[in-house]
C-alpha atoms as a PDB file:
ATOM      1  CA  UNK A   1      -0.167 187.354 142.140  1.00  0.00           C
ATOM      2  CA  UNK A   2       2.516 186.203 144.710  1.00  0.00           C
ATOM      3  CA  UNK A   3       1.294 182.661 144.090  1.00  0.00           C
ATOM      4  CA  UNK A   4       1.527 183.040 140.327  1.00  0.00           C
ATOM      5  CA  UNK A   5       5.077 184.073 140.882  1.00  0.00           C
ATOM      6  CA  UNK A   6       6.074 181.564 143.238  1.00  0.00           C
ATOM      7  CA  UNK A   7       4.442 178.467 140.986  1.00  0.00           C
ATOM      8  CA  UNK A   8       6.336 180.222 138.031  1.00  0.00           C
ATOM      9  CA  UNK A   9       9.891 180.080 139.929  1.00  0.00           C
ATOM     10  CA  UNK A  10       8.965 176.678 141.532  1.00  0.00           C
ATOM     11  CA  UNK A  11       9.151 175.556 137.477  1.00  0.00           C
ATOM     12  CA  UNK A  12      12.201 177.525 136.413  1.00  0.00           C
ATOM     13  CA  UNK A  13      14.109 176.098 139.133  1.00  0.00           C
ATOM     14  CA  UNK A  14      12.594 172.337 138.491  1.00  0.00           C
ATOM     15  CA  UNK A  15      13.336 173.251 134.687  1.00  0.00           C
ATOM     16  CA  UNK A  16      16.898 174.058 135.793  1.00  0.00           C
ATOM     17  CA  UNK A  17      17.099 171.427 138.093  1.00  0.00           C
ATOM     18  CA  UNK A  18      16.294 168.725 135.534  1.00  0.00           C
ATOM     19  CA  UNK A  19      18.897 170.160 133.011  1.00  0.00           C
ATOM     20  CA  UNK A  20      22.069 170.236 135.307  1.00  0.00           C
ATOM     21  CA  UNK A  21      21.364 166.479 136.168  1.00  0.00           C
ATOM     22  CA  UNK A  22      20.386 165.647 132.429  1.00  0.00           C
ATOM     23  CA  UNK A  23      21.209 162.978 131.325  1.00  0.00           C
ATOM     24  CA  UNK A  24      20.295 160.301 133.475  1.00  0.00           C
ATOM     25  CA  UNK A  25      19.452 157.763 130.829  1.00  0.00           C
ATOM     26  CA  UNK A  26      20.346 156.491 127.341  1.00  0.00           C
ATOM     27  CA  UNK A  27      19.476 159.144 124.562  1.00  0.00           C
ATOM     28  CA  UNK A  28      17.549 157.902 121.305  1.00  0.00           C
ATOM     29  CA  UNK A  29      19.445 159.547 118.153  1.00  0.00           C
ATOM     30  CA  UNK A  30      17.160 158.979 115.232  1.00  0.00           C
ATOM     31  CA  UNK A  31      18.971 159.083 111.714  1.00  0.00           C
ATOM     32  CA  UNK A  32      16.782 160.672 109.158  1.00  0.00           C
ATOM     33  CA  UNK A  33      18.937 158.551 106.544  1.00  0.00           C
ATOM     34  CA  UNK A  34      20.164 154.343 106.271  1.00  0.00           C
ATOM     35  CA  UNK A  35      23.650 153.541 106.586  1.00  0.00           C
ATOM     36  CA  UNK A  36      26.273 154.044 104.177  1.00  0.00           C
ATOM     37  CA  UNK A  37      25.594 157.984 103.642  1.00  0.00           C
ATOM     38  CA  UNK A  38      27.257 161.299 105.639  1.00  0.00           C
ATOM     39  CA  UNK A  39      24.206 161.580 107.789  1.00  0.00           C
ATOM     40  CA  UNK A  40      24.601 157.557 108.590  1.00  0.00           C
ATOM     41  CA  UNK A  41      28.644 158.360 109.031  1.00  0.00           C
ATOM     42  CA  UNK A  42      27.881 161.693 111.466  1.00  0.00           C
ATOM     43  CA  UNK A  43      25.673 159.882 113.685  1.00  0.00           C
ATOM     44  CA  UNK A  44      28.377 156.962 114.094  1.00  0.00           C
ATOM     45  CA  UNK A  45      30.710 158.590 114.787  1.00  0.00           C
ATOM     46  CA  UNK A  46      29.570 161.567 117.121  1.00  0.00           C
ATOM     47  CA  UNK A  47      27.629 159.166 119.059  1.00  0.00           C
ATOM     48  CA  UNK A  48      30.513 157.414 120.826  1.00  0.00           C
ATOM     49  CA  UNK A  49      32.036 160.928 121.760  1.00  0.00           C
ATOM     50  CA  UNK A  50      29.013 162.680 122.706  1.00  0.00           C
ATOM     51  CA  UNK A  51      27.835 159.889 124.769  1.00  0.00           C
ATOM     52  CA  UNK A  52      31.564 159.898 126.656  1.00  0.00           C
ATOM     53  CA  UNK A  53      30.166 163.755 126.992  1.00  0.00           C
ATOM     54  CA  UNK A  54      27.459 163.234 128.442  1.00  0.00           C
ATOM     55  CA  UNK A  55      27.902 159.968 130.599  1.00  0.00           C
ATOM     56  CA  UNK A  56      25.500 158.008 129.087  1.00  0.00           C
ATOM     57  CA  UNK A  57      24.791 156.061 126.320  1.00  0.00           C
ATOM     58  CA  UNK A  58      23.746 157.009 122.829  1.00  0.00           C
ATOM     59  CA  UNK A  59      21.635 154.848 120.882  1.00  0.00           C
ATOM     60  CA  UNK A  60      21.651 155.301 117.189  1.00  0.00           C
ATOM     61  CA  UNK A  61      18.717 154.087 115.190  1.00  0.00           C
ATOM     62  CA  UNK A  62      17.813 154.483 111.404  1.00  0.00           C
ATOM     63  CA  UNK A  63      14.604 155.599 110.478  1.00  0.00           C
ATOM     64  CA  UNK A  64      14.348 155.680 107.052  1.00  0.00           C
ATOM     65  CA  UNK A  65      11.191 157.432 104.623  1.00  0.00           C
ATOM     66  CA  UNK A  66       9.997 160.488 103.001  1.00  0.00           C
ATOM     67  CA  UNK A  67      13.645 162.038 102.374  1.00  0.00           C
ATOM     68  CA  UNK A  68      13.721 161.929 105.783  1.00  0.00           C
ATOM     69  CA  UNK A  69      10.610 163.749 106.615  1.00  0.00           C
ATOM     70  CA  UNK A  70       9.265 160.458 108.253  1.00  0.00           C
ATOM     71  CA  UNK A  71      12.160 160.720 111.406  1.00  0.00           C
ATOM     72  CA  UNK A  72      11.712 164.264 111.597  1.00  0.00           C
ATOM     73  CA  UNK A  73       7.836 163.949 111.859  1.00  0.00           C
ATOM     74  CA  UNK A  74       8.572 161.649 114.959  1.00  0.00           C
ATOM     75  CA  UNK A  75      10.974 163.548 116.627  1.00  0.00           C
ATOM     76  CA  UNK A  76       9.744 167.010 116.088  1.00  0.00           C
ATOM     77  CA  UNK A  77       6.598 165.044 118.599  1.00  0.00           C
ATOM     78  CA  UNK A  78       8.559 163.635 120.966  1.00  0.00           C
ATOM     79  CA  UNK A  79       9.409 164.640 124.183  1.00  0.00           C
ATOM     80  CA  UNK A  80      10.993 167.821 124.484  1.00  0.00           C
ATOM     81  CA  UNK A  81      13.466 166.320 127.296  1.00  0.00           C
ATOM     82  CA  UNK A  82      16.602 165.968 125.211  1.00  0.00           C
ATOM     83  CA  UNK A  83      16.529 161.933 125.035  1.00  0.00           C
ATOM     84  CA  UNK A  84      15.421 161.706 121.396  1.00  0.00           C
ATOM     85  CA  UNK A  85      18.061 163.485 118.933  1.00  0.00           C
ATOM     86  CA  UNK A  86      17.384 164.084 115.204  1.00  0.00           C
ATOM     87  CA  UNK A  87      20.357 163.807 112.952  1.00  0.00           C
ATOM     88  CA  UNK A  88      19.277 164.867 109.329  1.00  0.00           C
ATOM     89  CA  UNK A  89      21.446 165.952 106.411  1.00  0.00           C
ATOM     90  CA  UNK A  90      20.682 169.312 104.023  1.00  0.00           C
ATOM     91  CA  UNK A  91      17.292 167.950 103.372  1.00  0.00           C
ATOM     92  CA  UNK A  92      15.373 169.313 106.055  1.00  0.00           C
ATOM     93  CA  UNK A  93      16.128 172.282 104.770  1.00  0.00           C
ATOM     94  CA  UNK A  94      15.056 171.498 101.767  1.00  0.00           C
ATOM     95  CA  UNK A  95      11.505 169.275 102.225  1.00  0.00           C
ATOM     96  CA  UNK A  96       9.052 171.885 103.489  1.00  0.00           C
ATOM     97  CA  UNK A  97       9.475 173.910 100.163  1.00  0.00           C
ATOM     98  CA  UNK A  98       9.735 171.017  97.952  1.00  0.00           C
ATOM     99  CA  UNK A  99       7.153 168.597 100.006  1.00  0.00           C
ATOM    100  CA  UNK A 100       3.610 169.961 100.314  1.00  0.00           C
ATOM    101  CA  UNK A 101       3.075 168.531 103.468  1.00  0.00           C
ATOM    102  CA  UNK A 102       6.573 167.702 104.947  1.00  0.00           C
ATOM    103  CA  UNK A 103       5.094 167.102 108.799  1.00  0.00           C
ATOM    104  CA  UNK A 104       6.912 169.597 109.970  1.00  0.00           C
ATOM    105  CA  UNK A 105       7.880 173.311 110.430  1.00  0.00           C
ATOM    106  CA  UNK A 106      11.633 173.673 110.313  1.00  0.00           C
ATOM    107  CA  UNK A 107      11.660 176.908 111.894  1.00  0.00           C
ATOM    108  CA  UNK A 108       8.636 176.211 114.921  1.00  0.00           C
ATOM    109  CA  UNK A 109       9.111 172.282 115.541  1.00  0.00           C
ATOM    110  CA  UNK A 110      12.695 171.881 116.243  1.00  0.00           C
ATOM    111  CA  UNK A 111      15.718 173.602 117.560  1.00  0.00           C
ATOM    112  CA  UNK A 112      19.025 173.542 115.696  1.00  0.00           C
ATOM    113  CA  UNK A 113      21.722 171.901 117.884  1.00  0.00           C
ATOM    114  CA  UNK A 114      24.357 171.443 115.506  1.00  0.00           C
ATOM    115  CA  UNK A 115      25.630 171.590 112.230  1.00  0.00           C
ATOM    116  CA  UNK A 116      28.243 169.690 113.079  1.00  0.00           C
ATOM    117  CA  UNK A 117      30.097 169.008 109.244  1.00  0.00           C
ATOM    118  CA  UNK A 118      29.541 169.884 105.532  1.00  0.00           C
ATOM    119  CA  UNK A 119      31.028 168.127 102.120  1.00  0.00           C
ATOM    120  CA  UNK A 120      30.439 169.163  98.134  1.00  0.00           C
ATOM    121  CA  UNK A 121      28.519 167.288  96.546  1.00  0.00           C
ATOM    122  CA  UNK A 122      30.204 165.535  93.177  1.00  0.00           C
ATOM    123  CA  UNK A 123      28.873 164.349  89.870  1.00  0.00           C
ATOM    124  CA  UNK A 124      29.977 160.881  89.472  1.00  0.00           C
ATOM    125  CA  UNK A 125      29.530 158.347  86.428  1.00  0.00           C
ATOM    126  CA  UNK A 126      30.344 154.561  86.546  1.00  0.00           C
ATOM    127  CA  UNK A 127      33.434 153.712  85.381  1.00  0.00           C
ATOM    128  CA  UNK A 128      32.935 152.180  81.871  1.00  0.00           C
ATOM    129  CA  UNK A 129      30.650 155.385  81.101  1.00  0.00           C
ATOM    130  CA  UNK A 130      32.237 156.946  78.209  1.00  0.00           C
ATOM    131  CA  UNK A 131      32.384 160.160  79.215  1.00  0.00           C
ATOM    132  CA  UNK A 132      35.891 161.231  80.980  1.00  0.00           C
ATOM    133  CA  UNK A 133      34.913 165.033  81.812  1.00  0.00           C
ATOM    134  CA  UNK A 134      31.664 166.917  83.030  1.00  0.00           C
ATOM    135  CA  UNK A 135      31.698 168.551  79.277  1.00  0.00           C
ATOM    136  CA  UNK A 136      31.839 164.906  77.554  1.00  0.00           C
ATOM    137  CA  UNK A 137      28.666 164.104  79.803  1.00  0.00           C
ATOM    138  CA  UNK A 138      26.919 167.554  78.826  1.00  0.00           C
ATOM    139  CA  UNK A 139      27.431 166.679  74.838  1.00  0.00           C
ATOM    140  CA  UNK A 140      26.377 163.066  75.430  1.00  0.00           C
ATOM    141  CA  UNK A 141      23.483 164.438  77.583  1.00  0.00           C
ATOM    142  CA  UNK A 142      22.120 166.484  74.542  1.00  0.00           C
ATOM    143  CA  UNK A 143      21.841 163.672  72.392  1.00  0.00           C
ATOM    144  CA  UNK A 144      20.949 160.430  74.619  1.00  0.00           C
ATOM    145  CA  UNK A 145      17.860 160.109  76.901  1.00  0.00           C
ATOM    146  CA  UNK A 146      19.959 160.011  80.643  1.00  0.00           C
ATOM    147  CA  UNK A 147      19.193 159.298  84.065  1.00  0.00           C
ATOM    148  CA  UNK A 148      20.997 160.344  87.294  1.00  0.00           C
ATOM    149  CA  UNK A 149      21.021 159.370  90.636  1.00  0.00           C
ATOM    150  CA  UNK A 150      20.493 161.405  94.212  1.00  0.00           C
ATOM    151  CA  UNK A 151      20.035 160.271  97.436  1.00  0.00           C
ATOM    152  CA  UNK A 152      16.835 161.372  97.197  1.00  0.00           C
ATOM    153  CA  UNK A 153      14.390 164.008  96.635  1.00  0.00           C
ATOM    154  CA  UNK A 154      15.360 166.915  98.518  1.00  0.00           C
ATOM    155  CA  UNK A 155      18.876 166.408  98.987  1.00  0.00           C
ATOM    156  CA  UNK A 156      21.450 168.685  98.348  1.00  0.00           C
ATOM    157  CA  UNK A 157      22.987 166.391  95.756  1.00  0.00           C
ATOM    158  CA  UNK A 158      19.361 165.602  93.750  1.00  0.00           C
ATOM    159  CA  UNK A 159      19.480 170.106  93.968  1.00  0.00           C
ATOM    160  CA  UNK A 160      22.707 170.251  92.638  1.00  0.00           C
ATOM    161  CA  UNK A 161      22.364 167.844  89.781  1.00  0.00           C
ATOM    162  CA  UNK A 162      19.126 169.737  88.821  1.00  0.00           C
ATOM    163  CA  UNK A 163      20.778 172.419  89.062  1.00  0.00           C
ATOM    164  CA  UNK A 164      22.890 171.511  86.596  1.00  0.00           C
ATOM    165  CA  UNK A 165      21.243 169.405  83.931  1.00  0.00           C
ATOM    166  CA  UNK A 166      18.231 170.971  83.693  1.00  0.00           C
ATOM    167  CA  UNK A 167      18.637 174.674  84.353  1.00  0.00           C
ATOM    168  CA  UNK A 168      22.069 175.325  83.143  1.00  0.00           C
ATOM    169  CA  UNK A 169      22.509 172.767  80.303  1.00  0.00           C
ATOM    170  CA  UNK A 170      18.643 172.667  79.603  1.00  0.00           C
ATOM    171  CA  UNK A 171      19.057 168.917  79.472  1.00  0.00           C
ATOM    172  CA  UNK A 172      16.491 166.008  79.485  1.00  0.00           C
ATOM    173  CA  UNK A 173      18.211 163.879  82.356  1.00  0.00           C
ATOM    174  CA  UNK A 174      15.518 161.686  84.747  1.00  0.00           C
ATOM    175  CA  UNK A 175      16.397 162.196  88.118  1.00  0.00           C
ATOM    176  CA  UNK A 176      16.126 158.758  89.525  1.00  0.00           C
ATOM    177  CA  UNK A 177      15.821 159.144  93.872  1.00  0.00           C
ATOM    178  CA  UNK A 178      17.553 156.221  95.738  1.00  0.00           C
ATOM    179  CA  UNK A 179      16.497 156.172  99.673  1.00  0.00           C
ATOM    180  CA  UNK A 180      20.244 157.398 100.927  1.00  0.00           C
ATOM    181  CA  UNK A 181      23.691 157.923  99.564  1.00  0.00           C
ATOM    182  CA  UNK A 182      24.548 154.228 100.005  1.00  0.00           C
ATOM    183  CA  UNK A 183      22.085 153.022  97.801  1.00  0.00           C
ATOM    184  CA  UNK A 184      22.362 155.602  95.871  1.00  0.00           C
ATOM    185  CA  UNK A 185      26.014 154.367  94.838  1.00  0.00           C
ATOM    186  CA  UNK A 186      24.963 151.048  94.621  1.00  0.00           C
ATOM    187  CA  UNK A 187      22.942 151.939  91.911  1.00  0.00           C
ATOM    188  CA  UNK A 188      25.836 153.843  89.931  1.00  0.00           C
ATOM    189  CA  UNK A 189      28.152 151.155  90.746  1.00  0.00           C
ATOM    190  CA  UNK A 190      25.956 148.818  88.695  1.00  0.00           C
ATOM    191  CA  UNK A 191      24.812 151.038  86.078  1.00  0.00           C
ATOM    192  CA  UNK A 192      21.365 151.923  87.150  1.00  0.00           C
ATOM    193  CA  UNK A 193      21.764 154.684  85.926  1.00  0.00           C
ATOM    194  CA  UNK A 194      25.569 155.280  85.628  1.00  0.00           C
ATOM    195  CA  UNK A 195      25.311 159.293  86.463  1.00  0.00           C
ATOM    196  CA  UNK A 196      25.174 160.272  90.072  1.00  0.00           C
ATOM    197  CA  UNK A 197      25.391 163.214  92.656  1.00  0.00           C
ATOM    198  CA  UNK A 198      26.026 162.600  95.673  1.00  0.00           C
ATOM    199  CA  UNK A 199      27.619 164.051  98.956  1.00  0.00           C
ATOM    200  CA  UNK A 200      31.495 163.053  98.812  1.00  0.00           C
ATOM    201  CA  UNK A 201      31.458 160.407 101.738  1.00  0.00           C
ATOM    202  CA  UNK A 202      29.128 158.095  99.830  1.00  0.00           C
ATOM    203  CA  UNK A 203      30.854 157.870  96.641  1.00  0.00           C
ATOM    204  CA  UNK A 204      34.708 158.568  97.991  1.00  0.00           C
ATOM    205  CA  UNK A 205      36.399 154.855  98.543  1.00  0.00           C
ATOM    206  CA  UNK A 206      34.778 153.997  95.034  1.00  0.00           C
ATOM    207  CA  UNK A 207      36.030 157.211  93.110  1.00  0.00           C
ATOM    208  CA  UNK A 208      39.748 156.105  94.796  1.00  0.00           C
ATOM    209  CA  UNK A 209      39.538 152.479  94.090  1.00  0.00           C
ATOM    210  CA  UNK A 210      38.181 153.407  90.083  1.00  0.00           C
ATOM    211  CA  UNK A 211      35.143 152.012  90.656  1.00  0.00           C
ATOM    212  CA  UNK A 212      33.512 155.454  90.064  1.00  0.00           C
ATOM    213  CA  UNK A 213      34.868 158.441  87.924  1.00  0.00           C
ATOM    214  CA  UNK A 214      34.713 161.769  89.468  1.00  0.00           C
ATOM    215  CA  UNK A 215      33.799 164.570  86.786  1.00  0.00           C
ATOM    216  CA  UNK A 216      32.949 167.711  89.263  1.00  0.00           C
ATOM    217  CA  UNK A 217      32.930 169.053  92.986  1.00  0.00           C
ATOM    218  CA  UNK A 218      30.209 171.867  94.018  1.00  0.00           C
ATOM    219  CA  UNK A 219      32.837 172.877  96.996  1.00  0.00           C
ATOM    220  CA  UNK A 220      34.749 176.766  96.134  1.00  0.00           C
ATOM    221  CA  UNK A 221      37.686 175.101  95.895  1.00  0.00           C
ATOM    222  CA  UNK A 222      38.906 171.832  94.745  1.00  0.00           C
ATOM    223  CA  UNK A 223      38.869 168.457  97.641  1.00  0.00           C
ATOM    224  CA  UNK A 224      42.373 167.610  98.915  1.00  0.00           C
ATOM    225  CA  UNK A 225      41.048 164.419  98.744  1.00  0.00           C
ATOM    226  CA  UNK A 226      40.651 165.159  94.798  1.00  0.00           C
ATOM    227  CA  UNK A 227      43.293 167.413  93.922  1.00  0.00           C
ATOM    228  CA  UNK A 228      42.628 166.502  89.904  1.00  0.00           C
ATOM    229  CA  UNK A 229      38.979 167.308  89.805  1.00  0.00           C
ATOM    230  CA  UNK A 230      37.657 171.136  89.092  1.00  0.00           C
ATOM    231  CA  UNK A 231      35.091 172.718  90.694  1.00  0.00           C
ATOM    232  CA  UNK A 232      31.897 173.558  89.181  1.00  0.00           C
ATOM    233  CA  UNK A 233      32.758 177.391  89.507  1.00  0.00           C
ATOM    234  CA  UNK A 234      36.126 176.494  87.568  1.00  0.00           C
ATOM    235  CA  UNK A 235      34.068 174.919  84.635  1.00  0.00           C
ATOM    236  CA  UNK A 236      32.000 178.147  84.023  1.00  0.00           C
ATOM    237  CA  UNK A 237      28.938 177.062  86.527  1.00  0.00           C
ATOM    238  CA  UNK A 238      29.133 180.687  88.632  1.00  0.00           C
ATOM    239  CA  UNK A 239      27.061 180.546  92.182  1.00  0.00           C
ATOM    240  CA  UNK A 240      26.914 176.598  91.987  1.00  0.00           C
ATOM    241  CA  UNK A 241      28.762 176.507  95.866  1.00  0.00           C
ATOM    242  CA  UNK A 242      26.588 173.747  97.015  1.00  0.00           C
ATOM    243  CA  UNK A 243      27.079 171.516 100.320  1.00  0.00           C
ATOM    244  CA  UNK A 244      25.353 168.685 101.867  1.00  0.00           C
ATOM    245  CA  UNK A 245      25.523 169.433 105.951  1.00  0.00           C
ATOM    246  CA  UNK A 246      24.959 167.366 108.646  1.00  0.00           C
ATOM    247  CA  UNK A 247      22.824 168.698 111.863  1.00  0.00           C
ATOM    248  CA  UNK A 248      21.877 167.456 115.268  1.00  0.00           C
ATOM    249  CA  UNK A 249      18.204 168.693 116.318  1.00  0.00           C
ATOM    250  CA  UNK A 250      15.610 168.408 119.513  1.00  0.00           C
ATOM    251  CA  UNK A 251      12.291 168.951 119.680  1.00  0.00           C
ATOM    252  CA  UNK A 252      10.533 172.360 120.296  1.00  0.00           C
ATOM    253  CA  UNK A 253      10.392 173.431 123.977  1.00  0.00           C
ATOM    254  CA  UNK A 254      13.746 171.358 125.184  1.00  0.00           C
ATOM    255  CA  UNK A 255      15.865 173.488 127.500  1.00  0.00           C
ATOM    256  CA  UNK A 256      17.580 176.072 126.671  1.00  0.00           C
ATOM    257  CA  UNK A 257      20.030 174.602 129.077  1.00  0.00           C
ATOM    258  CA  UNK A 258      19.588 170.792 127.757  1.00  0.00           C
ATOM    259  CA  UNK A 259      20.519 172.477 123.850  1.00  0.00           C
ATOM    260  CA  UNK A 260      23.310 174.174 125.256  1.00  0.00           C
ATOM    261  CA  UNK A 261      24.884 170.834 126.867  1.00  0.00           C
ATOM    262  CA  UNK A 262      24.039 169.187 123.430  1.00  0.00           C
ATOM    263  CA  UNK A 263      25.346 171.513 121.747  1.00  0.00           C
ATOM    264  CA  UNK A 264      29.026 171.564 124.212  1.00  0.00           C
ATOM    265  CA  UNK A 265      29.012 168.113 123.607  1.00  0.00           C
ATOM    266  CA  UNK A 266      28.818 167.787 119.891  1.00  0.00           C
ATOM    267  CA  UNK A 267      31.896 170.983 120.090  1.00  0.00           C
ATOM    268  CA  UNK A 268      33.997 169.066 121.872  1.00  0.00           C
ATOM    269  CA  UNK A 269      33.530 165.892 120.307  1.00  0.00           C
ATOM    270  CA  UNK A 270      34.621 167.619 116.583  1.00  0.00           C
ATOM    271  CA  UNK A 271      37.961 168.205 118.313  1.00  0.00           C
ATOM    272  CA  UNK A 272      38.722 164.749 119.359  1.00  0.00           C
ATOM    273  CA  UNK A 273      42.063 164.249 116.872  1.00  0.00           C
ATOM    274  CA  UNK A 274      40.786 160.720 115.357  1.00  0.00           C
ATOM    275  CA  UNK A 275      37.265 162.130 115.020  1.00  0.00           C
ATOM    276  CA  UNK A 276      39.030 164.898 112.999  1.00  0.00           C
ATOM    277  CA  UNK A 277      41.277 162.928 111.463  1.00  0.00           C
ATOM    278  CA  UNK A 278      38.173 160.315 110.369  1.00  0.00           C
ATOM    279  CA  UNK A 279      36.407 163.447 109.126  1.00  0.00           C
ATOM    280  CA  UNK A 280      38.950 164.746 107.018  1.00  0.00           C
ATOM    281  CA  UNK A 281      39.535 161.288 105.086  1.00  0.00           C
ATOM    282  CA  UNK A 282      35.812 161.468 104.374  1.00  0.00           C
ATOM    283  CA  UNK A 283      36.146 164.857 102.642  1.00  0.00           C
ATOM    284  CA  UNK A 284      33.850 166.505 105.541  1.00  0.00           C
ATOM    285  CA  UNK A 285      34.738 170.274 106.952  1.00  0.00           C
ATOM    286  CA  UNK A 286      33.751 170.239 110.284  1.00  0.00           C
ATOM    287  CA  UNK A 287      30.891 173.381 110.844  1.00  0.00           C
ATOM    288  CA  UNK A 288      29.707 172.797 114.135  1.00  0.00           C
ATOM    289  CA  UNK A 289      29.154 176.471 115.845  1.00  0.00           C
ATOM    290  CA  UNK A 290      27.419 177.699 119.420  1.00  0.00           C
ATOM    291  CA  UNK A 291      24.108 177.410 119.344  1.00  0.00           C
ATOM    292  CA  UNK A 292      22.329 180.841 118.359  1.00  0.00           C
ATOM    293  CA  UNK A 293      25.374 180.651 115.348  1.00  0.00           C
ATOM    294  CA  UNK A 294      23.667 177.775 114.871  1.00  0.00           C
ATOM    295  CA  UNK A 295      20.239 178.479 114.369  1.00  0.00           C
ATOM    296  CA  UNK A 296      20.912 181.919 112.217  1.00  0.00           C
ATOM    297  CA  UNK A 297      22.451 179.651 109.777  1.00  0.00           C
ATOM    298  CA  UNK A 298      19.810 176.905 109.654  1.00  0.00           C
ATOM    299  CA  UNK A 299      17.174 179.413 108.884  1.00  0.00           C
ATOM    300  CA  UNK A 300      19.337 181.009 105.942  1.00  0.00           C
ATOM    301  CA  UNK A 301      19.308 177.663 105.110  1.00  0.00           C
ATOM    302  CA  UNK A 302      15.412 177.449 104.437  1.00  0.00           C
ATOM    303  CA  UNK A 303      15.756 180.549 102.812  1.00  0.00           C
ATOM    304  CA  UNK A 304      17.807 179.925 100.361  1.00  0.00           C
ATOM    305  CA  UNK A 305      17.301 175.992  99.135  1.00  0.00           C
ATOM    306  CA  UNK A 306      13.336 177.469  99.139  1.00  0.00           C
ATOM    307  CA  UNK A 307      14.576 179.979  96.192  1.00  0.00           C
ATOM    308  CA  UNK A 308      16.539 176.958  94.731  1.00  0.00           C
ATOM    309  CA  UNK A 309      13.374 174.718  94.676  1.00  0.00           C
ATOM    310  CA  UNK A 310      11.680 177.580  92.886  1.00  0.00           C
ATOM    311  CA  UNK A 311      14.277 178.259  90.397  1.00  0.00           C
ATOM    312  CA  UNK A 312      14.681 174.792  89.032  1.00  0.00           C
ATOM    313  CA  UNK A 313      11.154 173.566  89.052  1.00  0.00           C
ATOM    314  CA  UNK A 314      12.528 170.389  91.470  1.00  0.00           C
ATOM    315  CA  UNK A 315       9.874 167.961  92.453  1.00  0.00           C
ATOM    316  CA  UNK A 316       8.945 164.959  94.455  1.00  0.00           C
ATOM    317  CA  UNK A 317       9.192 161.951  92.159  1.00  0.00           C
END
């Protein structure tokens, strides 16, 4: 017995050990998303302050498939040592209810770091598409055979949009999945198709320069960033409060200590004033909480974009 006890301190104080001194190398942060989208944005940014936080450098790498199932597949297996990150939007909320087999456990694999910002979503049409207000495009929608864009299956935005065409308006709209939010608006830009939802970042400088009309917002009250367009609640759509978040995760079995200087990291970094500042122009609320906040909310998360899946019939195209 008194070896069994000695072998099990000998490995709480190497665990502890290993997490005061962490890091002591680069750390990987895998971006379930490409660039051009909030996840994309998120990782850019936080990476330069968090790795000022931590002392070393953070590496930021796109891996891109399977609504972003494929990077959280890998990192859910990696080491759980704190050098490989996950930074994933919404979605991985959303995938294990709407994918079969997902490759992961959102709940068991992975621990929630961070959920460090949130942003509406908003229904978006090309410019030169007739209609001028979310009603115009319900009317046109019952008599013309539409298609939408998302940044893919399982986003918040594709949710949203089904959501809305086909369980509220009872509409025949094809949901056409782009692989991220900056594709995504490439597509509306050029009119294939010319209807979109998408998490504000992606769409924002186009909706300002005209490129893109904005016809709706899924936030509870309207953007600063676009005082003229209502809110879904505001158009008779009650309970559509819909957000597209942005969180930081580690494998299963990292540190509670290693999480916890993640997780100090990623606070301080939201407070940096050009961070902030960056943030705000981009239409993102920064969310980021302490770390058991953090991981109450993540599984509410499940919970309820599970029930959403259900309720509108959403699946993987």
């Amino acid at each position: 017995m008194r070896k069994i006890l000695l072998g099990l301190i000998t490995a709480l104080f190497s665990t502890l050990a290993a997490a005061q001194a962490y890091p002591t190398k680069p750390v990987r942060m895998m971006v379930a998303f490409p660039p051009g989208g909030p996840t994309d944005i998120i990782a850019r940014l936080l990476a330069t302050q968090l790795g000022e936080s931590l002392g070393q450098p953070v590496v930021v790498e796109n891996k891109v498939g399977a609504s972003g199932n494929l990077a959280t597949g890998e990192v859910a297996k990696a080491a759980p040592d704190g050098y490989t990150l996950l930074l994933h939007s919404s979605a991985y909320a959303v995938n294990p209810t709407l994918f079969k087999n997902p490759g992961y456990d959102p709940v068991k694999d992975l621990i929630a770091v961070s959920v460090v910002a949130q942003q509406a979503n908003i229904i978006v049409v090309n410019a030169s598409f007739p209609a001028k207000t979310l009603d115009e495009l319900r009317q046109q929608a019952m008599k013309d055979k539409l298609a939408f864009a998302s940044p893919g299956a399982g986003t918040t935005p594709h949710l949203t949009a089904e959501n809305l065409f086909h369980v509220r308006w009872k509409a025949d709209i094809t949901h056409v999945p782009f692989k991220g939010a900056g594709p995504a608006v490439a597509g509306v830009l050029g009119g294939q198709p010319p209807i979109g939802c998408m998490a504000g970042s992606g769409p924002m400088s186009n909706i300002r320069s005209g490129k893109l009309r904005a016809l709706a917002v899924s936030s509870a009250k309207r953007l600063p960033q676009l005082p003229d367009v209502p809110t879904l609640e505001e158009l008779g759509y009650a309970d559509m409060q819909d957000y597209t978040w942005v969180g930081v995760f580690v494998p299963a079995g990292t540190p509670r200590a290693v999480a916890e200087k993640l997780n100090a990291g990623i606070l301080k970094a939201v407070q940096d004033p050009g961070m902030r500042k960056r943030l705000d122009t981009l239409a993102f609320d920064v969310t980021a909480a302490p770390l058991d906040e953090t991981g109450r909310y993540v599984r509410s998360e499940v919970a309820k974009w599970a029930k959403v899946v259900k309720a509108t019939g959403a699946k993987v195209d």
